[in-house]
Each structure stands twice: as C-alpha cells, then as structure tokens.
C-alpha atoms as a PDB file:
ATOM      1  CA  UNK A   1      55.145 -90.477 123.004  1.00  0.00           C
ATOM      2  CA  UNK A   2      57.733 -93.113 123.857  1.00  0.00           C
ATOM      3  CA  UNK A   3      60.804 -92.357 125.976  1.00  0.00           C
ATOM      4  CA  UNK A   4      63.012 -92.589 123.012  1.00  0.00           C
ATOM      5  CA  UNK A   5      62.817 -91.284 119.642  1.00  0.00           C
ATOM      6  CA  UNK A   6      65.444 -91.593 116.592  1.00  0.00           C
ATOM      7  CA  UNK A   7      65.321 -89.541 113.619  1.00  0.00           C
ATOM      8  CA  UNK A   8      63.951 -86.599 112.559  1.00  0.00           C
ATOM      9  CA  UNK A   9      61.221 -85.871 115.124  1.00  0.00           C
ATOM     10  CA  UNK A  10      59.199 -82.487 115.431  1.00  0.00           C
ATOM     11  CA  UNK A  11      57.273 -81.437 118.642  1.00  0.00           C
ATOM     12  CA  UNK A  12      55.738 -77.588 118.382  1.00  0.00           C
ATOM     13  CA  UNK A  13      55.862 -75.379 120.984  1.00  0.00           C
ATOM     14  CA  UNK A  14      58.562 -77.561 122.615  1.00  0.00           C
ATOM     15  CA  UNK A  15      59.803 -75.994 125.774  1.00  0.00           C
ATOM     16  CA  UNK A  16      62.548 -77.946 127.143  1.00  0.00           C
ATOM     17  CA  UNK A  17      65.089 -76.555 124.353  1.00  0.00           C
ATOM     18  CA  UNK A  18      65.978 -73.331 124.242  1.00  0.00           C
ATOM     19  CA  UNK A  19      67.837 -70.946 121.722  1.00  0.00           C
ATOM     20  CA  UNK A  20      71.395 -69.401 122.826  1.00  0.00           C
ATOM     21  CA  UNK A  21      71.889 -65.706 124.037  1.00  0.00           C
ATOM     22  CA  UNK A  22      74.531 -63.391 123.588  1.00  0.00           C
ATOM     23  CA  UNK A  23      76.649 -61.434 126.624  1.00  0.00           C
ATOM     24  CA  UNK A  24      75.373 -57.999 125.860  1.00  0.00           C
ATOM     25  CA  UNK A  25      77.445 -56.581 128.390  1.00  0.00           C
ATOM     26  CA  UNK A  26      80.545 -58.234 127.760  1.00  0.00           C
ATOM     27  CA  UNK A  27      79.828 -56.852 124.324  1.00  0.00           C
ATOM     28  CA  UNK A  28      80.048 -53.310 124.938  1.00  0.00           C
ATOM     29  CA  UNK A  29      83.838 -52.384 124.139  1.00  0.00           C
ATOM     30  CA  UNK A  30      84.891 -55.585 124.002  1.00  0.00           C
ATOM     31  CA  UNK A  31      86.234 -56.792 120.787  1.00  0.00           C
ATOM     32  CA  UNK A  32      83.706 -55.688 118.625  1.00  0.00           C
ATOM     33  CA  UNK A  33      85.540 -54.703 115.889  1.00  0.00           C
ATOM     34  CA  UNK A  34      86.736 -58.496 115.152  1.00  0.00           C
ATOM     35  CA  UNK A  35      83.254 -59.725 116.109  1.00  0.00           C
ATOM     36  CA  UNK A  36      84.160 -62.116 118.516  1.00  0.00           C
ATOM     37  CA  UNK A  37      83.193 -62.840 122.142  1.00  0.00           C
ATOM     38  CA  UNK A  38      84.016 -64.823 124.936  1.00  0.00           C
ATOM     39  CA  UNK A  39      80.706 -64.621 126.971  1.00  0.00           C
ATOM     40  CA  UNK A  40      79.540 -65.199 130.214  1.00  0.00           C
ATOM     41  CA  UNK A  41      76.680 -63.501 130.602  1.00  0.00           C
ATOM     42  CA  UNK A  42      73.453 -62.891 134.085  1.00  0.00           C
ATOM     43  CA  UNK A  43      72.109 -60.483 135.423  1.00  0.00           C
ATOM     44  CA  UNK A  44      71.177 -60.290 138.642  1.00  0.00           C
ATOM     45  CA  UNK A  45      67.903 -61.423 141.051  1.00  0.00           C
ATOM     46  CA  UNK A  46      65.930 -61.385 137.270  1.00  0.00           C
ATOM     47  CA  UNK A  47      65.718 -63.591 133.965  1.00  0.00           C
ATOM     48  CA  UNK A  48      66.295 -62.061 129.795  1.00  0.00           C
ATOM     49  CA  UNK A  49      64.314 -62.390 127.111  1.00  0.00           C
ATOM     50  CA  UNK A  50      65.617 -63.688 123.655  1.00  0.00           C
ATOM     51  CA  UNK A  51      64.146 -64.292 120.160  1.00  0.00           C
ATOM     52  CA  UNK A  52      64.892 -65.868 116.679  1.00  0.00           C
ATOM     53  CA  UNK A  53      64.246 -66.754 113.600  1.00  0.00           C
ATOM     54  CA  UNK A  54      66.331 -69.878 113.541  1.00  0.00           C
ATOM     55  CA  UNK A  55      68.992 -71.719 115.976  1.00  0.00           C
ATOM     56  CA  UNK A  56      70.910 -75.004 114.246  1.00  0.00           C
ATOM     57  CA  UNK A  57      72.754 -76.429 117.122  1.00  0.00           C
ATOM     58  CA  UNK A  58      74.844 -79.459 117.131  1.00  0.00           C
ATOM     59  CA  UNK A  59      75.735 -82.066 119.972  1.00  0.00           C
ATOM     60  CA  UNK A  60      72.727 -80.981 122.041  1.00  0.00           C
ATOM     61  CA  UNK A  61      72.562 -81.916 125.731  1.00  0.00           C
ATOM     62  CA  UNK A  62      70.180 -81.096 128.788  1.00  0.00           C
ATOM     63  CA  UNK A  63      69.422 -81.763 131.928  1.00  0.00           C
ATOM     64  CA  UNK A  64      67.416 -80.147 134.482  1.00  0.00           C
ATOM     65  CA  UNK A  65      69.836 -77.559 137.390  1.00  0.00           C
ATOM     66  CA  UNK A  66      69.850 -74.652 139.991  1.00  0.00           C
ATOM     67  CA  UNK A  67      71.227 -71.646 138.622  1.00  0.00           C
ATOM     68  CA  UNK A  68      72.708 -69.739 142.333  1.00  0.00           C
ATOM     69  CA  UNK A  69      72.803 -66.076 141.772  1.00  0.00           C
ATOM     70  CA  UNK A  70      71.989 -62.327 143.873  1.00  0.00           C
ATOM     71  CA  UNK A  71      69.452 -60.345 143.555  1.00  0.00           C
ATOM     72  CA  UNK A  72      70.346 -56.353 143.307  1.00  0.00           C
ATOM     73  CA  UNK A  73      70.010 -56.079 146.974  1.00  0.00           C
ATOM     74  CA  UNK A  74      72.931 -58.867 147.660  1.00  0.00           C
ATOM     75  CA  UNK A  75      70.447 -61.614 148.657  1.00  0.00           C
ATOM     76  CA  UNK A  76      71.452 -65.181 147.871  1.00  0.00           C
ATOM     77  CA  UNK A  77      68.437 -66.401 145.082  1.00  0.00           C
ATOM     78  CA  UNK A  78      68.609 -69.797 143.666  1.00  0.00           C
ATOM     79  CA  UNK A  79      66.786 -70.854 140.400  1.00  0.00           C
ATOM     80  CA  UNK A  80      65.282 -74.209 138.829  1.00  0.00           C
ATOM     81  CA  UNK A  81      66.408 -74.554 135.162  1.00  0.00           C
ATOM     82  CA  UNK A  82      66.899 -75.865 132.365  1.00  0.00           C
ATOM     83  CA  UNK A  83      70.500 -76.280 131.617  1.00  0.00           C
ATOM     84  CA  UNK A  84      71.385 -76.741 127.425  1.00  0.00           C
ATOM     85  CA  UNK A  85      74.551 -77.480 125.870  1.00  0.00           C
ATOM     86  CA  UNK A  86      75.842 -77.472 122.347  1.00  0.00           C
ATOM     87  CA  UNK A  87      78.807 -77.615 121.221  1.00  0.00           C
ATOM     88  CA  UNK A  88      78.376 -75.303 118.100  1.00  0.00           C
ATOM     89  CA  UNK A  89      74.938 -73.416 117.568  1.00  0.00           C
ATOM     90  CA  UNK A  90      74.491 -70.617 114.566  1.00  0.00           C
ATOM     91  CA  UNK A  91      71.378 -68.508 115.105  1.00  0.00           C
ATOM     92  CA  UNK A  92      69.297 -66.192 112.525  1.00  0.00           C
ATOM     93  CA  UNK A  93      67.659 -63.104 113.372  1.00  0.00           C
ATOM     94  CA  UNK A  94      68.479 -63.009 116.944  1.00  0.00           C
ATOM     95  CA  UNK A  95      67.289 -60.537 119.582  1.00  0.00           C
ATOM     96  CA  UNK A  96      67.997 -60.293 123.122  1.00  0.00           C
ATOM     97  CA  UNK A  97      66.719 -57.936 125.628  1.00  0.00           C
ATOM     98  CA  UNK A  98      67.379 -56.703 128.980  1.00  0.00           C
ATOM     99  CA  UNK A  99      65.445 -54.411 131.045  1.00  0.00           C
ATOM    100  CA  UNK A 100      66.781 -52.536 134.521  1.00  0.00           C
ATOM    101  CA  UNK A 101      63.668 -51.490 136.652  1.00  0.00           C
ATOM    102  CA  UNK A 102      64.008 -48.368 138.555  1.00  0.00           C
ATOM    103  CA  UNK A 103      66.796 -46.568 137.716  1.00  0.00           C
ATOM    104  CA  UNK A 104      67.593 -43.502 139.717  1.00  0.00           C
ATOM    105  CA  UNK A 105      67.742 -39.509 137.965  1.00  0.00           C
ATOM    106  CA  UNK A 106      64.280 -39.920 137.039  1.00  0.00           C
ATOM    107  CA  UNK A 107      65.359 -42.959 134.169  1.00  0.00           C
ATOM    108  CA  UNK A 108      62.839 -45.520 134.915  1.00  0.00           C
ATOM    109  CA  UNK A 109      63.286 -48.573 133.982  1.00  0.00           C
ATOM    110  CA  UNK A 110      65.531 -48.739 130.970  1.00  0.00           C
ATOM    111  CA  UNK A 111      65.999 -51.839 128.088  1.00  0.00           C
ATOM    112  CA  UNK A 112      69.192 -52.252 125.985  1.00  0.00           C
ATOM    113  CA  UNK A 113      68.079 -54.328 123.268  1.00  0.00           C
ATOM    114  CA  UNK A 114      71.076 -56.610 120.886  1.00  0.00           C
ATOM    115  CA  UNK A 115      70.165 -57.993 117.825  1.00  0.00           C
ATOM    116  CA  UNK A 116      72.942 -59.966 115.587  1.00  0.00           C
ATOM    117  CA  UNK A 117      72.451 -62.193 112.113  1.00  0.00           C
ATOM    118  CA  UNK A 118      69.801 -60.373 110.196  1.00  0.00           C
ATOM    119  CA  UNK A 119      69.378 -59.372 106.851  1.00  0.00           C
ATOM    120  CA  UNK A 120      72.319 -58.991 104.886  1.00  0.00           C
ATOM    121  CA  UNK A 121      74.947 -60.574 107.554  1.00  0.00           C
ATOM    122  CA  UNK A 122      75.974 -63.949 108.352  1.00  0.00           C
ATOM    123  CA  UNK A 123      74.274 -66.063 111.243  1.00  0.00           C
ATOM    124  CA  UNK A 124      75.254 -65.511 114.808  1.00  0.00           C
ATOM    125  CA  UNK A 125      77.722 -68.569 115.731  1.00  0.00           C
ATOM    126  CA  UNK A 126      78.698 -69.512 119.274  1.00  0.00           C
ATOM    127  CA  UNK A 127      80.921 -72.287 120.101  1.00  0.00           C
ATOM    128  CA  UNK A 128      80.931 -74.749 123.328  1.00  0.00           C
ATOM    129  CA  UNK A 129      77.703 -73.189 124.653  1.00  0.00           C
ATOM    130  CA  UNK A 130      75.501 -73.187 127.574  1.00  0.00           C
ATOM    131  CA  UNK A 131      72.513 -71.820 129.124  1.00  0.00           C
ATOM    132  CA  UNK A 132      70.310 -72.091 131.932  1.00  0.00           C
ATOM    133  CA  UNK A 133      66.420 -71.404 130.622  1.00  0.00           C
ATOM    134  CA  UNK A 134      63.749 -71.067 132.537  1.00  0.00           C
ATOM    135  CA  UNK A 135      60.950 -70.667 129.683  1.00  0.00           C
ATOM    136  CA  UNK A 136      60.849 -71.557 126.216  1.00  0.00           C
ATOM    137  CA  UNK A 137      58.538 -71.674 123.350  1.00  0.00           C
ATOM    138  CA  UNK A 138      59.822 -72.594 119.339  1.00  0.00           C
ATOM    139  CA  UNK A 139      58.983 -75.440 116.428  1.00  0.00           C
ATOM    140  CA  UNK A 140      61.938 -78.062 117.207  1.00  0.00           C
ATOM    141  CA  UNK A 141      63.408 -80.690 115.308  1.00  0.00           C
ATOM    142  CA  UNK A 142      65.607 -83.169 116.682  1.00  0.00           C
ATOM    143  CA  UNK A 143      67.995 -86.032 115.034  1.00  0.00           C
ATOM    144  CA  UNK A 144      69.043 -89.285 116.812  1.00  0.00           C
ATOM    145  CA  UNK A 145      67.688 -88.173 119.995  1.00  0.00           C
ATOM    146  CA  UNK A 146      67.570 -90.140 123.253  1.00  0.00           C
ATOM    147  CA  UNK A 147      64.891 -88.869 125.956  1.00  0.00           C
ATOM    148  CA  UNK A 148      64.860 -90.020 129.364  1.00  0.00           C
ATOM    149  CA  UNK A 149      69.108 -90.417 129.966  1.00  0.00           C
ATOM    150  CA  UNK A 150      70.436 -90.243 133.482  1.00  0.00           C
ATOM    151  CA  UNK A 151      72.248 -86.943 134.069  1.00  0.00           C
ATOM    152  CA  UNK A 152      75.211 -88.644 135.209  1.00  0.00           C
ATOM    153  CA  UNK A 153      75.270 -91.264 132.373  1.00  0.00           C
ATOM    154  CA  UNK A 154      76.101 -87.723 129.911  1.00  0.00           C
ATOM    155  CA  UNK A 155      80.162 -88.149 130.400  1.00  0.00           C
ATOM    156  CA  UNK A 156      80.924 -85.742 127.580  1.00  0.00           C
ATOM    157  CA  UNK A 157      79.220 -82.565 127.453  1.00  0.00           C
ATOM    158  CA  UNK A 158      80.008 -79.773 124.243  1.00  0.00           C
ATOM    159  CA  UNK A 159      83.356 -78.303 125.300  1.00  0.00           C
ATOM    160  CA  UNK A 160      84.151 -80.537 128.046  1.00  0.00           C
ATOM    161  CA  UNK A 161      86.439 -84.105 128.476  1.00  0.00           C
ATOM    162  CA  UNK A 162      85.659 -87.238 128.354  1.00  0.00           C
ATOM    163  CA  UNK A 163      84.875 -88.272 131.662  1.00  0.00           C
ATOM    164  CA  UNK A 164      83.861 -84.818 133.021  1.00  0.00           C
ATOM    165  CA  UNK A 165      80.570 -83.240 133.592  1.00  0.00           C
ATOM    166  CA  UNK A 166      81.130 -80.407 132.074  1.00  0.00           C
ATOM    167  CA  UNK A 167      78.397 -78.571 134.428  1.00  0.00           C
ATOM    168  CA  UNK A 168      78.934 -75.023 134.551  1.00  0.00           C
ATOM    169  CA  UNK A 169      80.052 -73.314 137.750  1.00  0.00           C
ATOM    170  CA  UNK A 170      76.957 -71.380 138.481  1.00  0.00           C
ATOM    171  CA  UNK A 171      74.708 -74.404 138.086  1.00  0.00           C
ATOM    172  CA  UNK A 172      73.994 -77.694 140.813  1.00  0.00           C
ATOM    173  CA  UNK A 173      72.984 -80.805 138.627  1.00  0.00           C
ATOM    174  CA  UNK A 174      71.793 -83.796 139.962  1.00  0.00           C
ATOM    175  CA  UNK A 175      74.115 -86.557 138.307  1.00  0.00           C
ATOM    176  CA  UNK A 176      70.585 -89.389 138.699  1.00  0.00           C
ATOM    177  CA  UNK A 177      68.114 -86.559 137.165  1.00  0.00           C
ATOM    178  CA  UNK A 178      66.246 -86.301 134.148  1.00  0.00           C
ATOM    179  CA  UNK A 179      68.465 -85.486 130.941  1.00  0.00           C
ATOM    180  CA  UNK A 180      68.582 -85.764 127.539  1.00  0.00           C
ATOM    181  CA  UNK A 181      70.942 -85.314 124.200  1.00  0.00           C
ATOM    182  CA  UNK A 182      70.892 -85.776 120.594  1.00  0.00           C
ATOM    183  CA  UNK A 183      73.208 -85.144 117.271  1.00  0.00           C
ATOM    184  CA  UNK A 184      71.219 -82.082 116.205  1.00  0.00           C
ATOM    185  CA  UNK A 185      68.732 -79.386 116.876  1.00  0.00           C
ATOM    186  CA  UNK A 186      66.669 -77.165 114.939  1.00  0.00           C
ATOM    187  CA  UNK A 187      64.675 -74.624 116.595  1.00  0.00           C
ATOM    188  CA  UNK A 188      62.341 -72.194 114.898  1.00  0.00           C
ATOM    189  CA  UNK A 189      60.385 -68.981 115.651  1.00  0.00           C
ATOM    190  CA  UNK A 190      62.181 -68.901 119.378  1.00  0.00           C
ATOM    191  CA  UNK A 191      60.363 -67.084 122.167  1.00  0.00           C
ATOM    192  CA  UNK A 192      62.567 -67.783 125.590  1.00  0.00           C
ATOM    193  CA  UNK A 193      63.382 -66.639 129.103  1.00  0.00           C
ATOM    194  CA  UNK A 194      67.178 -67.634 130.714  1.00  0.00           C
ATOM    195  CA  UNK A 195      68.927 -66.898 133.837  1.00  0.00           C
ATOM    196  CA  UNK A 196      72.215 -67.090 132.010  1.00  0.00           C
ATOM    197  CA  UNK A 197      74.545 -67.942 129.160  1.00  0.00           C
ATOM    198  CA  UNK A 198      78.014 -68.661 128.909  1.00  0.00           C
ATOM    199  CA  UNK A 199      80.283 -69.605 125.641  1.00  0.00           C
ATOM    200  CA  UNK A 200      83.770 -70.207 124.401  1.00  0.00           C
ATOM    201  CA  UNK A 201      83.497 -67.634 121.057  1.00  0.00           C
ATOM    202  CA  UNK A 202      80.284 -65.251 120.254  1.00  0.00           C
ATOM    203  CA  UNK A 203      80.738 -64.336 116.616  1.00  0.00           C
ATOM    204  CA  UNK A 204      78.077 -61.078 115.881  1.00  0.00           C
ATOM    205  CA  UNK A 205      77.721 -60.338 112.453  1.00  0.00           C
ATOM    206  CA  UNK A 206      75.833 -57.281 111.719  1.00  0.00           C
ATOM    207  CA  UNK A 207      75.649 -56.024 115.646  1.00  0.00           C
ATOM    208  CA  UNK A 208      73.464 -53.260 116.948  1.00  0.00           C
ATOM    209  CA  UNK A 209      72.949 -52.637 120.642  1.00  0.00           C
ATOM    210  CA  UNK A 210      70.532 -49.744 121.654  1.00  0.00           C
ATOM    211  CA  UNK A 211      69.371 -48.562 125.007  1.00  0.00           C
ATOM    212  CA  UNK A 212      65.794 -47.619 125.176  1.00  0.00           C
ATOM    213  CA  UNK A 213      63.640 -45.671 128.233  1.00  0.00           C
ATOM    214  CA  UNK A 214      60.274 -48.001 128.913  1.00  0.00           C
ATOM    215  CA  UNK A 215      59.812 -51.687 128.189  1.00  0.00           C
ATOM    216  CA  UNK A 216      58.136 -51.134 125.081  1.00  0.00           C
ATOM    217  CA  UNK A 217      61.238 -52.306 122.834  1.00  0.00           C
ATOM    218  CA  UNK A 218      61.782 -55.284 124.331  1.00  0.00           C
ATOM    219  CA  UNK A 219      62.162 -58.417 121.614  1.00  0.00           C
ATOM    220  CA  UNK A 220      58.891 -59.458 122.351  1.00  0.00           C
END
C-alpha cells in the first residue's frame, strides 16, 4: 500500500479511525429535552466501549497522542492514543457503554449503557469533534486522503484556526509524528475502545440511557 492514496479507498477492519462517543454523563439532566450537548466526556484510570452501525464524518484528521488522566485512586496515568478529529460526524445506531467495577452496598460493578439514532429517529450528529481511541475495529472508506503527513504540517484542525493546532487540552502531540487527514470518512459496523471524547454540540435523537448491575449489557 503506498503512503498516499486519493479517492475512494476501502481498508476492512481498519483500526486507526475510530467512530465518535457521546458524554453520557454530561447527558444526564443536561439539556435533554432540546437534544443537544456540549460534551466533554473520560472517565477515570479506564477506557469505554462504543458501537455503530454507521459514522459519516467530514474533514477527518489524526495523529498519534498521550491522553494524561487519574486513575480512581488519584494516581497520575498517561495513555498512548489515537487522537481523531472531524469537524462534523452523524452516526447510526450508536451505543456506548460504561462500566464502574466495585461499587460499594453490595452493587458490584454496574454499566450505564446510551444508545442514540436508531430506528425511527434521526442520526446522532456532533459538531467540531474529537477523541482519543485506543482500539478500533470497522469497514472504512476514505476520500482524498493523504497518509503519512507530519503532525505539525496539519495547521487547521475541525473547530480550530488557521494556524493553530487545535490539540485538545488533555492530549501531548508530537508536532514531527505520524498523522494523517482526508475530506471524508465512512465507517461501518464500529467496534472501539477510547479514553475520551470531547465536542462542540451532541445532538441525540431518540435517547435512552439505562443503568444495568453486571457487565452483561455492555454494547458488545
């Protein structure tokens, strides 16, 4: 495979791309009723799971990052990842779970489970979004896509100015690293692990957020 590719290109099981999650906890109470979100969304000392159908994302970027975080205990815990951007993304059938190991009362561990844009609602959109992904598996098609770009060659990232790096606060990027960008993204059938997520807007049509005892319900 050459080190840059133009047009319509499909590599399966492609897992340097990943698919957007939502801020489940900055959903809970938090503007619900008009469906939209400003997200920024970890948790801590442990990665999420998320799945979908479909992600279309536009003005795709990556390039390779430390996510810095703390575990429960207060520890200091740093994390290689992948770090996408996009600066509009609409998702279908998507699922995101969380579990908490070890709650106290006798609760176990415990999984709240969000799923958004099925059947009957329109798509999950985010705007201006990023996330740090440590695991990804999906069908991906990309358009106009150039592999192999410096990191600090990527001047304008979704969201950001020309001339900034637009690298998210909880993330250390190497400006002469590996990186990469292209016009558009398609993912399908989405199986991925992230760190965290962060967006301008989160719109959820058709949301439903359960908690569940066990690990059994997680979204795959």
């Amino acid at each position: 495979m050459s080190s840059q590719v133009r047009g319509g290109t499909r590599w399966k099981r492609f897992a340097l791309v990943m698919v957007p999650s939502v801020a489940a906890t900055a959903a809970v109470g938090i503007g619900l009723s008009q469906g939209a979100l400003a997200a920024s969304f970890s948790v801590s000392g442990q990665d999420f799971k998320v799945k979908a159908k479909e992600l279309e994302g536009y003005d795709f970027v990556q390039y390779g990052s430390v996510a810095s975080g703390k575990t429960l205990e207060g520890k200091a815990k740093n994390s290689p990842v992948a770090v996408s951007g996009f600066s509009r993304a609409y998702i279908t059938n998507m699922c995101q779970s969380v579990v908490t190991p070890n709650l106290p009362f006798g609760l176990g561990n415990v999984t709240l489970r969000l799923e958004a844009g099925g059947a009957g609602h329109e798509r999950v959109y985010a705007k201006d979004l990023y996330l740090d992904v440590s695991e990804l598996d999906a069908d991906a098609e990309f358009s106009n896509i150039d592999i192999g770009v410096a990191a600090g060659s990527l001047t304008k990232f979704p969201g950001g100015k020309e001339g900034s790096t637009g690298i998210q606060p909880n993330t250390q990027a190497n400006p002469y690293g590996f990186a990469q960008r292209a016009e558009k993204a398609v993912l399908k059938e989405v199986e991925q692990k992230a760190w965290a997520t962060t967006a301008g807007t989160f719109n959820l049509s058709g949301l439903k957020l359960r908690l569940y005892e066990g690990t059994e319900e997680e979204c795959y």
